[in-house]
Protein backbone atom coordinates (compact mmCIF):
# COMPACT_ATOMS: atom_id res chain seq x y z
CA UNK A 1 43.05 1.56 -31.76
CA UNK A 2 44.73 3.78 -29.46
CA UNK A 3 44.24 7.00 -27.29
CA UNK A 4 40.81 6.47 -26.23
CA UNK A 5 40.00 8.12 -22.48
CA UNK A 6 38.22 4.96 -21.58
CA UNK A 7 37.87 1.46 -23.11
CA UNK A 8 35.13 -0.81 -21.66
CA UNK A 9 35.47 -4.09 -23.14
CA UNK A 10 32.20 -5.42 -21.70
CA UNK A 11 33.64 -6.65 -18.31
CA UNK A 12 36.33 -4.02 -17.92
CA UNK A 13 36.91 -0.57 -17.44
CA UNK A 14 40.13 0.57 -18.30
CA UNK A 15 41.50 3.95 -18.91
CA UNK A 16 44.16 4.76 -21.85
CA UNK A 17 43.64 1.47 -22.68
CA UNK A 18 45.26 0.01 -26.40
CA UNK A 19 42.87 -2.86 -28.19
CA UNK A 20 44.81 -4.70 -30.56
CA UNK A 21 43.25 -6.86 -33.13
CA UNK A 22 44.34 -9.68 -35.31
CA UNK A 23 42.50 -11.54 -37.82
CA UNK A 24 39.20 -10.33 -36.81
CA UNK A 25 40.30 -11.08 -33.23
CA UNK A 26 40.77 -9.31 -30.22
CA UNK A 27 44.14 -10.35 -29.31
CA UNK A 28 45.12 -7.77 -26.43
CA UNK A 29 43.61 -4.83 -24.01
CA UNK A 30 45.91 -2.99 -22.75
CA UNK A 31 48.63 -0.11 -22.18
CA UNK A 32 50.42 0.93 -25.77
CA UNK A 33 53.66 -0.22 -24.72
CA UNK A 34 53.00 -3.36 -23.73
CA UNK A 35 50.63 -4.16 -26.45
CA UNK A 36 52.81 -3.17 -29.27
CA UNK A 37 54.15 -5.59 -31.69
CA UNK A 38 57.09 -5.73 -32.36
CA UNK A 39 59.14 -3.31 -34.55
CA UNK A 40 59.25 -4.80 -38.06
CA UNK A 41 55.21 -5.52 -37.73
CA UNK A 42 54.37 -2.03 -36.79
CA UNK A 43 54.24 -0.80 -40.19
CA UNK A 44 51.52 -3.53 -41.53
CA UNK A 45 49.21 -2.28 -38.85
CA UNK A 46 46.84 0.41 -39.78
CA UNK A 47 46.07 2.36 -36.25
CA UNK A 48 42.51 4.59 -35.66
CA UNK A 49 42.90 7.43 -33.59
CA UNK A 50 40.68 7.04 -30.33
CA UNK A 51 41.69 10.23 -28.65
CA UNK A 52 39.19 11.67 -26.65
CA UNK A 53 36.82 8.66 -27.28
CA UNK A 54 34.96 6.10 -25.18
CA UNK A 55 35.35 2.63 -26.66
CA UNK A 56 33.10 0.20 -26.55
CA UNK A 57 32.14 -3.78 -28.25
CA UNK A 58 30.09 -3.19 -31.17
CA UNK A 59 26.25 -3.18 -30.63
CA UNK A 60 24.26 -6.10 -31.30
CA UNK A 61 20.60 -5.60 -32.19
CA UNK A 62 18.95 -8.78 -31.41
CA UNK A 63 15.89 -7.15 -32.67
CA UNK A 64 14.69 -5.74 -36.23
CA UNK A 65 12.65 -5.92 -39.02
CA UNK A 66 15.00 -4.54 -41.71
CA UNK A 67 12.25 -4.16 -44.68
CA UNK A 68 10.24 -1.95 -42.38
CA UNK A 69 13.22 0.60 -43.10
CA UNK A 70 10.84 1.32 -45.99
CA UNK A 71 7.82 1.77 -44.51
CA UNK A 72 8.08 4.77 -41.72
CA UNK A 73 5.88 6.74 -40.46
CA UNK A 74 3.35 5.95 -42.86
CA UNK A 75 -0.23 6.93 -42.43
CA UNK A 76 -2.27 5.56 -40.13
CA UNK A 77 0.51 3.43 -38.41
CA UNK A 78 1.02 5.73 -35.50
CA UNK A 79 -0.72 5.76 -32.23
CA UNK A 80 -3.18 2.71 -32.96
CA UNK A 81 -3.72 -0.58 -31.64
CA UNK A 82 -1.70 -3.28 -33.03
CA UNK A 83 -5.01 -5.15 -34.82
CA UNK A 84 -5.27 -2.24 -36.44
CA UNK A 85 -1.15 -1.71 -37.25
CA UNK A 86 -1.22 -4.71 -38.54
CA UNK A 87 -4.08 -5.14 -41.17
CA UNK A 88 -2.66 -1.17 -42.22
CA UNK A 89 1.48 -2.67 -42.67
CA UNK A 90 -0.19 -5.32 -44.47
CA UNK A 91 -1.62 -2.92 -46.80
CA UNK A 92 1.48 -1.34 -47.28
CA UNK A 93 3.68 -4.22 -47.99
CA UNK A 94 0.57 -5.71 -50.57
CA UNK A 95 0.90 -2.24 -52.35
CA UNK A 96 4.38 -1.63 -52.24
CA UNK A 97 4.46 -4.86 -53.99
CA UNK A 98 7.30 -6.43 -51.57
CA UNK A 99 10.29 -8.29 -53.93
CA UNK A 100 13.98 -8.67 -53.72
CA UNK A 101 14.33 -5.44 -55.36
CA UNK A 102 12.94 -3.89 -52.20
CA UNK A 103 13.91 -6.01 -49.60
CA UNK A 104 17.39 -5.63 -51.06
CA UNK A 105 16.93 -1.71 -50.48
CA UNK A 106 15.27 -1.44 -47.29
CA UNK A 107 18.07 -4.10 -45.92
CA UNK A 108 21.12 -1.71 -47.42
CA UNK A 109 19.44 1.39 -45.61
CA UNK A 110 18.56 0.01 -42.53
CA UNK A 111 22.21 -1.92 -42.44
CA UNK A 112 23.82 1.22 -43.01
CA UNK A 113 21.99 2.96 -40.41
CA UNK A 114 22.81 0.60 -37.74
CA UNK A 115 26.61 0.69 -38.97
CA UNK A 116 26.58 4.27 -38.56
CA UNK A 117 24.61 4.37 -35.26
CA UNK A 118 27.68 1.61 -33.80
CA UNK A 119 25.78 -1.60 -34.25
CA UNK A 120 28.06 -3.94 -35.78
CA UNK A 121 25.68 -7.34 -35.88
CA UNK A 122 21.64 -7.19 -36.36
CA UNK A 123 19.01 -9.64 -36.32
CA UNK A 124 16.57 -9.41 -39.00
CA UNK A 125 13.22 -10.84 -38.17
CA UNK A 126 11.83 -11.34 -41.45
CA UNK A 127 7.95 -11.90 -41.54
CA UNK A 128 6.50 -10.35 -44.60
CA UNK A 129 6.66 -13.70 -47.41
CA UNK A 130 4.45 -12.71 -50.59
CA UNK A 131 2.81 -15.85 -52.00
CA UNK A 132 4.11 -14.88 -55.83
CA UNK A 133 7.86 -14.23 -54.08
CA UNK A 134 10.80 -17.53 -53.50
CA UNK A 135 11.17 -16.51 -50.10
CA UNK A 136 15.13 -18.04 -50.67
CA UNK A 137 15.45 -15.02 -52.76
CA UNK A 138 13.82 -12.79 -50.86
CA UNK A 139 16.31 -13.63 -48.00
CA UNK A 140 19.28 -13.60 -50.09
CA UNK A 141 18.49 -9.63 -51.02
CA UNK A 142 19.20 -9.29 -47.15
CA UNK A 143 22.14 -11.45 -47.17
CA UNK A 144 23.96 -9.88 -49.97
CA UNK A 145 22.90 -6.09 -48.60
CA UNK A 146 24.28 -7.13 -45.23
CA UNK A 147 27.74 -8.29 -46.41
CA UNK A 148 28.09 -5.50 -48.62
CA UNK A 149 28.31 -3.14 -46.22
CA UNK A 150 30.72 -5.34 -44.23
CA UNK A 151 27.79 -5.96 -41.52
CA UNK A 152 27.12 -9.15 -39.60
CA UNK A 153 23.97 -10.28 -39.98
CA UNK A 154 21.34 -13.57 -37.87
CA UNK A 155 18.96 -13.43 -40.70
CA UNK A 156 15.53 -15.13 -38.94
CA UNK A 157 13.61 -16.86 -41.18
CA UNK A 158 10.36 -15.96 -39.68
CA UNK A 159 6.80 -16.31 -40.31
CA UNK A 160 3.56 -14.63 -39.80
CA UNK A 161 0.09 -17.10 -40.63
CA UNK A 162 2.59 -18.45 -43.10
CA UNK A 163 2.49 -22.14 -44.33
CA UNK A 164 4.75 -24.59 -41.89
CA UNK A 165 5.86 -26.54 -44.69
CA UNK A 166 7.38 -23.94 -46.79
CA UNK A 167 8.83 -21.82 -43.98
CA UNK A 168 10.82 -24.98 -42.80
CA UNK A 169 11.90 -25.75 -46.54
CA UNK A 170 13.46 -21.99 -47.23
CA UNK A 171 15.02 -22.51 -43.51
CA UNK A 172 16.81 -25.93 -45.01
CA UNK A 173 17.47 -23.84 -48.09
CA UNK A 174 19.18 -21.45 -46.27
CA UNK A 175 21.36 -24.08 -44.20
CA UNK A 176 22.58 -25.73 -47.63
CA UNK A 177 23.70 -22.19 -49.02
CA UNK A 178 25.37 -20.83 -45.94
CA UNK A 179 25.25 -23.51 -43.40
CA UNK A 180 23.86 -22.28 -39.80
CA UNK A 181 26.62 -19.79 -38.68
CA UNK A 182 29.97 -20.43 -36.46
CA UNK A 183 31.83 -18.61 -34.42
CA UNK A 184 33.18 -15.43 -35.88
CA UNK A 185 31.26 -15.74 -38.71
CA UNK A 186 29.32 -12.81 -40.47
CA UNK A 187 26.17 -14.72 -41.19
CA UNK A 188 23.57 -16.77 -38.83
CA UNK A 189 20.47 -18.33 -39.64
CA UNK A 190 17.44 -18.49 -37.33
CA UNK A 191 14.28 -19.02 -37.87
CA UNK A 192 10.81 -18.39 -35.62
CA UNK A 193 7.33 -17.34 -35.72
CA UNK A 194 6.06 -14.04 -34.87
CA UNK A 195 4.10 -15.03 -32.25
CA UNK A 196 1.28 -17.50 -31.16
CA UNK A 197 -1.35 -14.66 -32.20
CA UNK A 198 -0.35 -15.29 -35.96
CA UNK A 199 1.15 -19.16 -35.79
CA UNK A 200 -0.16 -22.17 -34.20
CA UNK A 201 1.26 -25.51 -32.87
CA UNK A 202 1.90 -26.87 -36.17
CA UNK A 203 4.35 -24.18 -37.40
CA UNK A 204 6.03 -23.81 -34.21
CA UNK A 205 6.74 -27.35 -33.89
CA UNK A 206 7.95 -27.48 -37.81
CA UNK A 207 10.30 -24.91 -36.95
CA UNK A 208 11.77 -26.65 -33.87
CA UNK A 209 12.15 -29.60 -35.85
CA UNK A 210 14.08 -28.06 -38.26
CA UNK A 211 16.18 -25.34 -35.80
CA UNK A 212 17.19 -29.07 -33.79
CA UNK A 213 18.35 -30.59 -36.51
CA UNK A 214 20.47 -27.82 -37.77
CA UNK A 215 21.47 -26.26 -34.21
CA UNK A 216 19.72 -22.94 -34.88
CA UNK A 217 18.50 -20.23 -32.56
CA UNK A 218 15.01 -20.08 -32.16
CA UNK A 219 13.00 -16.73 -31.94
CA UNK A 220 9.96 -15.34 -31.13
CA UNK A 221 7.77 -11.91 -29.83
CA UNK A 222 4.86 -12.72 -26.61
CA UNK A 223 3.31 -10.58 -25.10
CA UNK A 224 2.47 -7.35 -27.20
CA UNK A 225 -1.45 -5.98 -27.06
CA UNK A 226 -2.55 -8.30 -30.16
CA UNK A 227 -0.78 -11.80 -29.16
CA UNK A 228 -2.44 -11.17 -25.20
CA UNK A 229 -6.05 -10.85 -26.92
CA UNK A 230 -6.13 -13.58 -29.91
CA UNK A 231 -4.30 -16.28 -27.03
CA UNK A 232 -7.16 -15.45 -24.94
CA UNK A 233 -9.58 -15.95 -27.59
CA UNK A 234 -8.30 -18.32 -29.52
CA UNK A 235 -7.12 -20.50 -26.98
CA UNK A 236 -8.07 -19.55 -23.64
CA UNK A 237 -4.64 -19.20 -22.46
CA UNK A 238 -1.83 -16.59 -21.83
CA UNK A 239 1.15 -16.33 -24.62
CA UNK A 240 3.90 -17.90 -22.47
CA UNK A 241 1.59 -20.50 -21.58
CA UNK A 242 1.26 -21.64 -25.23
CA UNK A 243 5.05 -20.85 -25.56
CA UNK A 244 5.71 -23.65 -23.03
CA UNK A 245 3.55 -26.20 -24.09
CA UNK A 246 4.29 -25.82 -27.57
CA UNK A 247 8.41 -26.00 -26.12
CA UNK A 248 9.20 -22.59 -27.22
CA UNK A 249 10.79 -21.42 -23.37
CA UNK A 250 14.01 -22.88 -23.88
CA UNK A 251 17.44 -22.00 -23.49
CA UNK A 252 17.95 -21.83 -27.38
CA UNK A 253 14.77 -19.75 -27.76
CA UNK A 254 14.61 -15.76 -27.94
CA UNK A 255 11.28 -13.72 -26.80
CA UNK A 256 11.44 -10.08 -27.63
CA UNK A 257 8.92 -7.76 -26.12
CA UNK A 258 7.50 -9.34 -22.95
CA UNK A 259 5.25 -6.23 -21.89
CA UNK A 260 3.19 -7.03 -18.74
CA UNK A 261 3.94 -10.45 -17.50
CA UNK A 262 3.07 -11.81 -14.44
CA UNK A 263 5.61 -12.59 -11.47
CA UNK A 264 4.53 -16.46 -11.95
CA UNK A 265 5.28 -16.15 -15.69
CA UNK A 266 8.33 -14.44 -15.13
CA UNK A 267 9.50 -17.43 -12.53
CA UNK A 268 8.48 -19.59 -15.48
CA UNK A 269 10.72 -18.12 -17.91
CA UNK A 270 13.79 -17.26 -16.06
CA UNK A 271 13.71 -21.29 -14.95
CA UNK A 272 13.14 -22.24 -18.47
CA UNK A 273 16.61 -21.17 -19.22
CA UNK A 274 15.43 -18.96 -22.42
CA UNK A 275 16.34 -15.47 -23.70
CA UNK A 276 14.71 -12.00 -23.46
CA UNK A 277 15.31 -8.76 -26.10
CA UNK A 278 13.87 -5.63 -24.33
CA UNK A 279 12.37 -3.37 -27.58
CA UNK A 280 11.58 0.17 -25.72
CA UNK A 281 11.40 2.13 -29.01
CA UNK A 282 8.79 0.00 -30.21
CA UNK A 283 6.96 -1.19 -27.43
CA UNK A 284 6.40 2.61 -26.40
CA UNK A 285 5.18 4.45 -28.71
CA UNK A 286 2.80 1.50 -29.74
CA UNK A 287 0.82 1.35 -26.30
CA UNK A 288 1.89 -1.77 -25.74
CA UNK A 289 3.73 -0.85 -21.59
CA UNK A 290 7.27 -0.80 -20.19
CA UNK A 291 9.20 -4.31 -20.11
CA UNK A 292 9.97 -4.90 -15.89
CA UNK A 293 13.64 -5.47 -17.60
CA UNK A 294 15.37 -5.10 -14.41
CA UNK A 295 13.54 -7.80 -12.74
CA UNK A 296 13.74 -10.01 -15.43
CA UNK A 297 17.98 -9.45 -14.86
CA UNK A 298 17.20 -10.01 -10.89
CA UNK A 299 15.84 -13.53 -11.93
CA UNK A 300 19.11 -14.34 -13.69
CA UNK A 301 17.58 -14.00 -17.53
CA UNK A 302 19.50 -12.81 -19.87
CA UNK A 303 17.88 -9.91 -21.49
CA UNK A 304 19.07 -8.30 -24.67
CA UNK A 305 18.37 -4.87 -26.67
CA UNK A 306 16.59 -4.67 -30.11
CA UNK A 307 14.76 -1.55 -31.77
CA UNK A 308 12.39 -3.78 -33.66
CA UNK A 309 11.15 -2.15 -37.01
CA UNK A 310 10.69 0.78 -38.68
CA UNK A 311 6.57 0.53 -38.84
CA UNK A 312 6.73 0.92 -34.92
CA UNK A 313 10.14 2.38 -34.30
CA UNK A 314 11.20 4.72 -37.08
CA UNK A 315 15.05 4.17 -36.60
CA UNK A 316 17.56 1.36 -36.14
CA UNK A 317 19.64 3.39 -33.93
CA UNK A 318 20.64 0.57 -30.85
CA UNK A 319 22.49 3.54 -28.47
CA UNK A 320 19.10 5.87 -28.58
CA UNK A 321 17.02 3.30 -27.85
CA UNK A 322 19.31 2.03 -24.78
CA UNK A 323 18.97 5.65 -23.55
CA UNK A 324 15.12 5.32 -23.91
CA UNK A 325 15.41 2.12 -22.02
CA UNK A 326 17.21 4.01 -19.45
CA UNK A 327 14.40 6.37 -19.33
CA UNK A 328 11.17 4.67 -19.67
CA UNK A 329 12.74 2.73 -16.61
CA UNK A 330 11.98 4.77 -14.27
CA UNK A 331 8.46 3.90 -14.49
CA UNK A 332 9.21 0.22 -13.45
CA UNK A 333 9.59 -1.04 -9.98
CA UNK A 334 13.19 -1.72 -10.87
CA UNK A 335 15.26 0.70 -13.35
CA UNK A 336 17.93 -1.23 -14.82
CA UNK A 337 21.58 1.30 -15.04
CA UNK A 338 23.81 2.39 -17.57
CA UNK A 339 25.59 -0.19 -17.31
CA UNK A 340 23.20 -2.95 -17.01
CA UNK A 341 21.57 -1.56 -20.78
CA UNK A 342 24.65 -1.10 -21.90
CA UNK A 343 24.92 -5.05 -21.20
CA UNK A 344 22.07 -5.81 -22.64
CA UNK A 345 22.71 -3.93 -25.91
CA UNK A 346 26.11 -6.00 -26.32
CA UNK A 347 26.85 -9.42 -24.03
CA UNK A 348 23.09 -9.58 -23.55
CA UNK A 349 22.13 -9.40 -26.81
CA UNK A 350 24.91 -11.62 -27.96
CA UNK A 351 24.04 -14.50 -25.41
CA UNK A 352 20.41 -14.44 -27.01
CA UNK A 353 22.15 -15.57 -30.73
CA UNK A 354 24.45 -18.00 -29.30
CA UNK A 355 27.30 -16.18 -29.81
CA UNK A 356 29.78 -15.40 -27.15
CA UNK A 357 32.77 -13.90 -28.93
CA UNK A 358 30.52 -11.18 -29.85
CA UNK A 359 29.46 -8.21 -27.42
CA UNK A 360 32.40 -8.01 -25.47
CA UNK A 361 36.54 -7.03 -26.07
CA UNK A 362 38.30 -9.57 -24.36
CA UNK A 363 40.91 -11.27 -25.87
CA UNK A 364 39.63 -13.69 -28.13
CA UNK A 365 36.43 -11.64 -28.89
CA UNK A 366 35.43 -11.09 -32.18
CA UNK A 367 37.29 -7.50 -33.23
CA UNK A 368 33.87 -5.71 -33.45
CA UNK A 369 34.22 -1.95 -31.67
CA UNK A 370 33.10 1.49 -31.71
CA UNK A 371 34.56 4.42 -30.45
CA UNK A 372 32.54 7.42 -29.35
CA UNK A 373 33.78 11.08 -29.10
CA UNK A 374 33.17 12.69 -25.48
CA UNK A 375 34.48 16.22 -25.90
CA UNK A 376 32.05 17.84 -26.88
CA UNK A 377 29.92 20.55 -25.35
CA UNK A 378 27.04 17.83 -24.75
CA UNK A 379 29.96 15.69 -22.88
CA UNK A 380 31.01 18.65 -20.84
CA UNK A 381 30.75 18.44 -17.17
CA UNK A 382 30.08 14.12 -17.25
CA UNK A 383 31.13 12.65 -14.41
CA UNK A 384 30.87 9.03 -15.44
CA UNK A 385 31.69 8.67 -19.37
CA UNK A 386 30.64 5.09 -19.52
CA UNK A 387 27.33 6.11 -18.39
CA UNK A 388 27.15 9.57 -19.70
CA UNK A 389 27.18 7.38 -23.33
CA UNK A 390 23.41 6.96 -22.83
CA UNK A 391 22.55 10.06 -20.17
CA UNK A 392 23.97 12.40 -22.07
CA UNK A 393 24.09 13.52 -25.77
CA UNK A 394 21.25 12.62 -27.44
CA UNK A 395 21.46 11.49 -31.03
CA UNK A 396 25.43 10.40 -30.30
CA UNK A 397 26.69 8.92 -33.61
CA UNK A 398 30.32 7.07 -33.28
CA UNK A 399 33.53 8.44 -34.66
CA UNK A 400 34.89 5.08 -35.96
CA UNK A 401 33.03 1.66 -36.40
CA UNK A 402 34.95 -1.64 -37.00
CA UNK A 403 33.64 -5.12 -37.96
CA UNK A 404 35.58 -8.34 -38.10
CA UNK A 405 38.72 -6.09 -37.81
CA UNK A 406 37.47 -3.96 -40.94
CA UNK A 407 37.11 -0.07 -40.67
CA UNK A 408 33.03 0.35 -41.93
CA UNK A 409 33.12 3.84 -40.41
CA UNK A 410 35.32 6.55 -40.23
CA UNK A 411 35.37 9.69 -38.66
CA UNK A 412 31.52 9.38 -39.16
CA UNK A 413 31.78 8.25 -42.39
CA UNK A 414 30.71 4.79 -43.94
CA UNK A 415 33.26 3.17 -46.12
CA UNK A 416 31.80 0.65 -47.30
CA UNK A 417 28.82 1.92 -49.64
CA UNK A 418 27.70 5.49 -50.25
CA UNK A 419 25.39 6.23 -47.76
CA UNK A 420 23.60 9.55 -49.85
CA UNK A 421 22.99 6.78 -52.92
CA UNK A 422 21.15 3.71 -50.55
CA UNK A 423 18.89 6.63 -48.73
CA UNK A 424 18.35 7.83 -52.55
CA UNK A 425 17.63 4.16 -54.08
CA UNK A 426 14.99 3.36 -51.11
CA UNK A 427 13.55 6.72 -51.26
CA UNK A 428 12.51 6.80 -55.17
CA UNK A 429 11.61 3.15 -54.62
CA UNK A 430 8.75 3.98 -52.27
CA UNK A 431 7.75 7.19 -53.81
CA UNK A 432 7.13 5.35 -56.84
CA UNK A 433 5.37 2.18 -55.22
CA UNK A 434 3.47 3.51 -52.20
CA UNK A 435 2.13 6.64 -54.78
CA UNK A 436 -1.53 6.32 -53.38
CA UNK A 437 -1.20 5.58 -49.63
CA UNK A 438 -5.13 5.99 -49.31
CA UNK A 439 -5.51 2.30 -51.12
CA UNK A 440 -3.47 0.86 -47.74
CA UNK A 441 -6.08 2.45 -45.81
């Protein structure tokens, strides 16, 4: 890739800069002349055109729930308190008659969206396990979407009042088929509960058992309006409280959301060693308060960026929701920057999955990158380009995407799947199942 104005590879800023990739590998940053190979290799390399572009490591979003792609905006999801979200999604998902044939669907769609939007890897929380489904099929419909469209993918075997047994069965299912994910690879495997409002002890500790003796990432949610008021009721306690008895604040564990903590628990987590994802877009518009991100970075925690699903946030776009997280945090104590989110969204994110060749450009980084157009009229008059990537230009969509060293986008387009037909397949697949939304309510 060469041309761009600026290329931040995640620890650098470097202007005119030349990335050169290899393999799926980062193998130089630099000026064109020096990184050039030399002459009789020139003509195997296929070149993008960054001219005029901002390029930056490929998003990670360490937060969705990729079947929710089908389920947006539906009635009586909007504006009401999670108790109440929650018994209406579950309506949904009962009517809509949840199966491979729609999980496959809602993954392609909310896949492609992410490509498209500049996130190269997502992790898929999956929580939603019919009792008539094999929830090993149901998580190889998201596999095979995700490597279709050339995406990586940490798919999280989760679970949500599920039983223990069976969720750490699929999870050793999973292993055998695709083992537990190295370094460069396109798939992960993770597994985790939704929270301690859904699961107790028992499930949480099955999981652990099994994420130990396969090295997986462990993941979780704390903290949002229902999982505060069934740990007080059910248990007396607060949710981190539970999460560190039960051994879930560890460095190989993952809490998304953490609305409203204490400063004690967040001196508790930050020395447990474990991970935060920041989720503006959902934690917003459901009620549930403003993360205090920038502390949580002041206490040395690494926080990433996730947009969570689309029953609470009605897009998988990673580079809108940093800019929200930008916004919304200027009613904390401590606003993170542009830079900081843009951290989070890539290195931050990244650290949380245990992968550290992703989220950044440097050489030996995995060749994941997006390049962003600045010159346009909602670029004019920028002073800082880096930062103006979230301040300015709303609804900012990349010129070129690349995964693994593979072109997925180009000039805006995807190449990897036609993006009309997914939106098209999804679309008559709801209309037809979800006919009588009244039955959800």
């Amino acid at each position: 890739m060469h041309g761009a104005e600026l290329v931040w590879t995640g620890r650098r800023e470097l202007a005119g800069a030349e990335v050169v990739c290899r393999g799926g590998v980062v193998v130089e940053v630099g000026s064109g002349d020096a990184s050039r190979p030399p002459a009789n290799d020139r003509a195997e390399r296929a070149t993008l055109n960054a001219s005029g572009c901002v390029v930056i490591p490929g998003l990670v979003n360490a937060h969705h729930h990729l079947l929710q792609s089908a389920f947006r905006t539906l009635e009586g999801t909007r504006h009401v308190r999670m108790d109440r979200w929650l018994a209406t999604m579950g309506g949904y998902y009962r009517q809509a008659r949840v199966d491979p044939e729609l999980t496959a669907a809602a993954a392609a769609v909310g896949v492609a969206e992410g490509l498209l939007a500049g996130v190269t890897t997502v992790a898929d929380h999956h929580l939603t396990w019919p009792a008539d489904q094999d929830p090993v099929e149901l998580a190889e419909a998201t596999v095979a979407a995700a490597e279709g469209l050339g995406s990586r993918l940490v798919f999280v075997r989760g679970t949500a009042g599920d039983d223990a047994e069976v969720a750490a069965a699929s999870v050793e299912a999973l292993v055998a088929r695709h083992g537990a994910g190295e370094a460069h690879g396109m798939l992960q495997i993770a597994c985790g509960p939704a929270g301690v409002h859904s699961d107790g002890p028992e499930t949480f500790a099955a999981l652990a058992e099994v994420a130990a003796h396969h090295g997986l990432r462990r993941r979780t949610q704390a903290n949002e309006q229902v999982d505060v008021q069934r740990a007080a009721e059910r248990w007396g306690r607060r949710p981190l409280d539970l999460l560190d008895d039960w051994g879930w604040l560890a460095d190989d564990v993952t809490v998304a959301h953490l609305c409203e903590i204490t400063p004690a628990e967040r001196a508790r987590f930050a020395a447990s060693g474990a991970h935060a994802t920041h989720a503006p877009g959902c934690d917003v518009p459901m009620g549930w308060g403003v993360a205090e991100v920038g502390k949580l970075l002041d206490r040395g925690v690494p926080v990433g960026l996730g947009t969570s699903g689309g029953g609470s946030n009605d897009a998988g776009d990673l580079l809108a929701d940093s800019r929200l997280a930008l916004q919304v945090g200027g009613l904390t104590s401590r606003p993170p920057t542009a830079r900081e989110v843009l951290a989070m969204a890539t290195t931050g994110s990244a650290a949380g999955l245990g992968r550290p060749e992703l989220g950044h450009l440097e050489e030996g980084a995995a060749a994941d990158l997006c390049c962003f157009d600045v010159t346009g009229v909602a670029d004019a008059g920028v002073g800082d380009p880096l930062a103006g990537l979230l301040w300015a230009n709303p609804g900012r969509r990349p010129r070129h995407v690349i995964v693994a060293g593979r072109v997925v986008v180009r000039d805006g387009e995807l190449q990897t799947a036609e993006a009309p037909v997914l939106a098209e397949r999804l679309r008559a697949m709801t209309v037809d199942r979800l006919e009588d939304f009244e039955t959800c309510l």
